[in-house]
N, C-alpha and C. Protein backbone atom coordinates (compact mmCIF):
# COMPACT_ATOMS: atom_id res chain seq x y z
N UNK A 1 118.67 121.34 -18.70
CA UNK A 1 119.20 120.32 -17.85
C UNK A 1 118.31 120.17 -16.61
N UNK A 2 118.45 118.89 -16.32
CA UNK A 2 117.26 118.33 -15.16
C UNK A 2 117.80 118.43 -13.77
N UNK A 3 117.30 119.29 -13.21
CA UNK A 3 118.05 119.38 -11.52
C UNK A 3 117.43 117.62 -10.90
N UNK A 4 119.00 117.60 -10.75
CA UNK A 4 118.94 116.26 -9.56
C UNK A 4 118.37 116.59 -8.38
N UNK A 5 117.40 114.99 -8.15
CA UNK A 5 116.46 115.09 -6.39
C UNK A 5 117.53 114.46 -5.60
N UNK A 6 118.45 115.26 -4.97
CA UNK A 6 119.18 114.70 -4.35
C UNK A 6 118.84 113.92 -3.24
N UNK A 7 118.11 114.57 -2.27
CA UNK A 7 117.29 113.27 -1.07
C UNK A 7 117.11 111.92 -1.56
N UNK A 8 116.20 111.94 -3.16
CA UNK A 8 115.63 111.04 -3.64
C UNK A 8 117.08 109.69 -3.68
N UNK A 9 117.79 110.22 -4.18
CA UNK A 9 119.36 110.19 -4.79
C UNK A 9 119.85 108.82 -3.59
N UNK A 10 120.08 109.93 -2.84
CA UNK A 10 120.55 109.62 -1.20
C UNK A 10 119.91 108.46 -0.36
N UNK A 11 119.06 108.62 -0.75
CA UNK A 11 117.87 107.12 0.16
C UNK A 11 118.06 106.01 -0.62
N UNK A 12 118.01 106.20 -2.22
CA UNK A 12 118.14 105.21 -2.95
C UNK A 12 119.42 104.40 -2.64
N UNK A 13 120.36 105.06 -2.79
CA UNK A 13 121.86 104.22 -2.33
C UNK A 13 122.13 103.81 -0.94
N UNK A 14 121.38 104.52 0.02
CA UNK A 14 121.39 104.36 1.24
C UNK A 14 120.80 102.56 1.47
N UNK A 15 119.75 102.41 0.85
CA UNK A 15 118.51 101.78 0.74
C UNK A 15 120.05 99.76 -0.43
N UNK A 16 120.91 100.64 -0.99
CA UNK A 16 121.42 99.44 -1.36
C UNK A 16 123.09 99.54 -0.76
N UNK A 17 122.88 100.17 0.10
CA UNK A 17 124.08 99.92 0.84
C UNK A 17 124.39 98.87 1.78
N UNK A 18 122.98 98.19 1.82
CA UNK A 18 123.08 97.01 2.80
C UNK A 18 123.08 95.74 1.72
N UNK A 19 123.73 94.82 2.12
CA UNK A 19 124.18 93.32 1.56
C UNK A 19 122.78 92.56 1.48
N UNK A 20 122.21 92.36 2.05
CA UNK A 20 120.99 91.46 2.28
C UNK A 20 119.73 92.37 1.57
N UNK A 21 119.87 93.41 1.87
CA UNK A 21 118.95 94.35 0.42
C UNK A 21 119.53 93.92 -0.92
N UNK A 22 120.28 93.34 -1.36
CA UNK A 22 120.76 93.43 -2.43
C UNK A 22 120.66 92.13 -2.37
N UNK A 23 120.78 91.45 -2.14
CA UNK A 23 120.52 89.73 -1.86
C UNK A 23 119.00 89.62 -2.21
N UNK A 24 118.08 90.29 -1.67
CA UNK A 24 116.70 90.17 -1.79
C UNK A 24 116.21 90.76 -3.52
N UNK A 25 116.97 91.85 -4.05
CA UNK A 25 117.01 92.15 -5.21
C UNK A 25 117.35 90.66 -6.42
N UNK A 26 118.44 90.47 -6.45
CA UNK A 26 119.07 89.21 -6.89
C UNK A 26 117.95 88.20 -6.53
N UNK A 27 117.50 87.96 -5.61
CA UNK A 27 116.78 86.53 -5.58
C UNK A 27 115.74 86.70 -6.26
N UNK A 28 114.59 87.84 -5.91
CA UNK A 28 113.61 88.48 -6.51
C UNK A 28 113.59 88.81 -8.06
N UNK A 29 114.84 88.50 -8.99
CA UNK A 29 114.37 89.12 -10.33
C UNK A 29 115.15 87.28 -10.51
N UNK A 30 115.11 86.41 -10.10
CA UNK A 30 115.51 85.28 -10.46
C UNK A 30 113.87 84.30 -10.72
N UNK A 31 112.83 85.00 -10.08
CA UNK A 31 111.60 84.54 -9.69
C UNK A 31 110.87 85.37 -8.79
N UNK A 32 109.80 85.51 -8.44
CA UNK A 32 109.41 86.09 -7.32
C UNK A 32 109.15 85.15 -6.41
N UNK A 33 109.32 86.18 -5.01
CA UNK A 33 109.43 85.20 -3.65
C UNK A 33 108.75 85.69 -2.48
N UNK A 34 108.28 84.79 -1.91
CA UNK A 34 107.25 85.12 -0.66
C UNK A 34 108.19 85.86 0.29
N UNK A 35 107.61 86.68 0.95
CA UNK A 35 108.80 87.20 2.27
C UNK A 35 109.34 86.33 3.01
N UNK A 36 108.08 84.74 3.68
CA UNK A 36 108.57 83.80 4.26
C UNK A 36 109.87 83.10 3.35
N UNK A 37 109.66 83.18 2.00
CA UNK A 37 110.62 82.41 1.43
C UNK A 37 112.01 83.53 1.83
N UNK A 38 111.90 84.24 1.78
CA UNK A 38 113.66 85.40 1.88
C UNK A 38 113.57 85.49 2.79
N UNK A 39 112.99 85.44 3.76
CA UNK A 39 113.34 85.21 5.52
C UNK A 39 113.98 83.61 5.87
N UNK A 40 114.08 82.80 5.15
CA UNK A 40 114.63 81.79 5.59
C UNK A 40 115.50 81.52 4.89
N UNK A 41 115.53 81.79 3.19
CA UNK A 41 116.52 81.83 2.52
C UNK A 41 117.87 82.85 2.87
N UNK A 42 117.33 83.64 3.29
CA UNK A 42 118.82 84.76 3.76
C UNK A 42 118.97 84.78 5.13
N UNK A 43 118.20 84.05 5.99
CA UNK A 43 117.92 83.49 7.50
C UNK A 43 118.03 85.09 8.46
N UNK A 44 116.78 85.71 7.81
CA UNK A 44 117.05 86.74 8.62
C UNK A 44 115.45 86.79 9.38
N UNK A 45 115.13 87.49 10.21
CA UNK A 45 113.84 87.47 10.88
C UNK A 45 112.96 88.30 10.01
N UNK A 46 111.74 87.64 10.56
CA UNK A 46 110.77 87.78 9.26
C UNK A 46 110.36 89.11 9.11
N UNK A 47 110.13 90.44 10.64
CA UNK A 47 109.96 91.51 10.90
C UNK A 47 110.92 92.57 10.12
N UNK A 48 112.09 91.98 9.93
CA UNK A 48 113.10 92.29 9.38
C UNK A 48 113.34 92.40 7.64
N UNK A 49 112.90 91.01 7.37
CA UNK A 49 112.46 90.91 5.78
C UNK A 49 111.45 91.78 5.26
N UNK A 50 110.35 91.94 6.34
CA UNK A 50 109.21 92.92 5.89
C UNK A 50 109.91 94.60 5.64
N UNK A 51 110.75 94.70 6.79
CA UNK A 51 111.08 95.89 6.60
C UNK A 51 112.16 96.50 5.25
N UNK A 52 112.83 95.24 5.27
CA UNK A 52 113.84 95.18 3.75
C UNK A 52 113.17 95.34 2.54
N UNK A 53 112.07 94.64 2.81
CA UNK A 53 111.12 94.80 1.15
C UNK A 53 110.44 95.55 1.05
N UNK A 54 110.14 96.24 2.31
CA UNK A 54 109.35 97.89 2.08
C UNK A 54 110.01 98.80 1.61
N UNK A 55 111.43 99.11 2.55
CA UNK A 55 112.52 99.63 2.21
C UNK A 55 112.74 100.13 0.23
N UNK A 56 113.08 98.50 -0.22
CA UNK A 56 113.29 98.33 -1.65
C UNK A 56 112.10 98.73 -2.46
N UNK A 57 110.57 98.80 -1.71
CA UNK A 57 109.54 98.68 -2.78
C UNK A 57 109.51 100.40 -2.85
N UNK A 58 109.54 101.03 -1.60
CA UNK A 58 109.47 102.43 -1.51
C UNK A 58 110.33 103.23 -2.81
N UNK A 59 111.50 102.65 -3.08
CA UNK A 59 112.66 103.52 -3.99
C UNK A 59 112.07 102.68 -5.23
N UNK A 60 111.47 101.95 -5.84
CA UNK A 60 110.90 101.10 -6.64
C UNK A 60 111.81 100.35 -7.34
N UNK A 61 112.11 99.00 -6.33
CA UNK A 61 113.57 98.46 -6.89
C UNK A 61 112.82 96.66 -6.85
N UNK A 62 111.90 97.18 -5.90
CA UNK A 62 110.90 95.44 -6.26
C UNK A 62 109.44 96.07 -5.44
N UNK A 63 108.64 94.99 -6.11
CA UNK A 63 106.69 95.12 -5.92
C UNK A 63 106.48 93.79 -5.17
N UNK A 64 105.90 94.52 -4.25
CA UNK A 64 105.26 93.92 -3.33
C UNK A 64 103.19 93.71 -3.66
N UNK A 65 103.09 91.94 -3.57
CA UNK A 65 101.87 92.23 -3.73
C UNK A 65 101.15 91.20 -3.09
N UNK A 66 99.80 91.74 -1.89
CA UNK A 66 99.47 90.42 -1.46
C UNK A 66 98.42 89.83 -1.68
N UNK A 67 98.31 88.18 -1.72
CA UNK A 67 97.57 87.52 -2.73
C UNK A 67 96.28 87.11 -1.37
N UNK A 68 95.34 86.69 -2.23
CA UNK A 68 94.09 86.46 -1.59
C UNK A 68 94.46 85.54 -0.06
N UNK A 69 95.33 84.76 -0.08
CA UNK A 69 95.63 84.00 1.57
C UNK A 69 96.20 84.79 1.92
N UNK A 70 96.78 86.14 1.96
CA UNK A 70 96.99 87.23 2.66
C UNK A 70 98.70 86.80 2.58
N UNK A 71 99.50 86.14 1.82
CA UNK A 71 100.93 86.18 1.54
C UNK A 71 101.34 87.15 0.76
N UNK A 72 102.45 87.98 0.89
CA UNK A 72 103.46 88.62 0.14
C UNK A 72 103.94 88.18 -0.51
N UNK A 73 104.21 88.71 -2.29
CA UNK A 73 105.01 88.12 -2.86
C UNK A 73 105.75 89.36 -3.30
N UNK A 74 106.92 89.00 -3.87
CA UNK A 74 108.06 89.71 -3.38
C UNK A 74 108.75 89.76 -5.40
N UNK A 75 108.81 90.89 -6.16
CA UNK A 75 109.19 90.76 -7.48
C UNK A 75 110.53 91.71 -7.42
N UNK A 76 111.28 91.64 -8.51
CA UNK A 76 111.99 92.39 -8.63
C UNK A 76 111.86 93.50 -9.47
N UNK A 77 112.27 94.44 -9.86
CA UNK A 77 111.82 95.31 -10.75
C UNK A 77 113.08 95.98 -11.87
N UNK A 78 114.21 95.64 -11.48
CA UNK A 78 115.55 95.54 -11.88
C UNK A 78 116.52 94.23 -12.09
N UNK A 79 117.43 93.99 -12.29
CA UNK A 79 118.24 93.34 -12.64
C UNK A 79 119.58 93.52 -12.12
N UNK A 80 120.22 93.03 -11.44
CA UNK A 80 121.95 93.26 -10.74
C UNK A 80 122.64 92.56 -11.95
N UNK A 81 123.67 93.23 -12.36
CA UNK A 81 124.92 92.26 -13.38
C UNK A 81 126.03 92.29 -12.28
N UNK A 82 126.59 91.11 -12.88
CA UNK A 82 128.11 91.08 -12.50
C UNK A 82 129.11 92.37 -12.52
N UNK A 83 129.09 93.24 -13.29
CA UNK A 83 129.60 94.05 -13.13
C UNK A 83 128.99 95.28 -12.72
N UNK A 84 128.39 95.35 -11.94
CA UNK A 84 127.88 96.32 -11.37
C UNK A 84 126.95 96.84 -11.73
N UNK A 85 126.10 96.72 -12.80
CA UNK A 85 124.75 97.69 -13.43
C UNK A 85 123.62 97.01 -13.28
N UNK A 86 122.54 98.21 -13.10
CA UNK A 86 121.26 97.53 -12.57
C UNK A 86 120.50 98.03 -14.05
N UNK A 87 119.46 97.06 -14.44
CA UNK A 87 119.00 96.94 -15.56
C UNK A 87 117.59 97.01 -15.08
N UNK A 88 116.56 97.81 -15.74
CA UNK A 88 115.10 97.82 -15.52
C UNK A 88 114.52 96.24 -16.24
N UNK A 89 113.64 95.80 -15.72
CA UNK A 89 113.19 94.87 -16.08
C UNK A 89 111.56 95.09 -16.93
């Protein structure tokens, strides 16, 4: 039997305990999206969005990647269902 990383554990849920992290998940496996685009779509500040999608890319829940004009684009790496389960993509 595999000993659980509990820290690992702990940050991860920590990391989707916020509403607008999980908003950015959902939008992100619908398409991928520029940070400017989820900073205005979830009308939150853009310093803020950066930090949400680092947040999510760190626990590997979306990829961050930036393109030659120096924009972020923003993927998902999972799937949210309606009933609660997150699906690898």
């Amino acid at each position: 039997m595999t000993k659980l990383d509990i820290p690992k554990l702990k940050n991860l849920f920590s990391v989707l305990a916020n509403e607008k992290r999980i908003k950015i998940i959902e939008l992100c496996s619908q398409k991928g999206r520029t940070v400017t685009e989820l900073s205005k779509l979830l009308k939150l500040n853009y310093s803020i969005t950066v930090e949400y999608t680092s947040m999510l890319s760190k626990v590997k829940l979306v990829e961050k990647k930036r393109n030659k004009n120096r924009t972020v684009n923003v993927k998902s790496l999972v799937r949210l269902n309606n009933n609660g389960e997150i699906t690898k993509i």
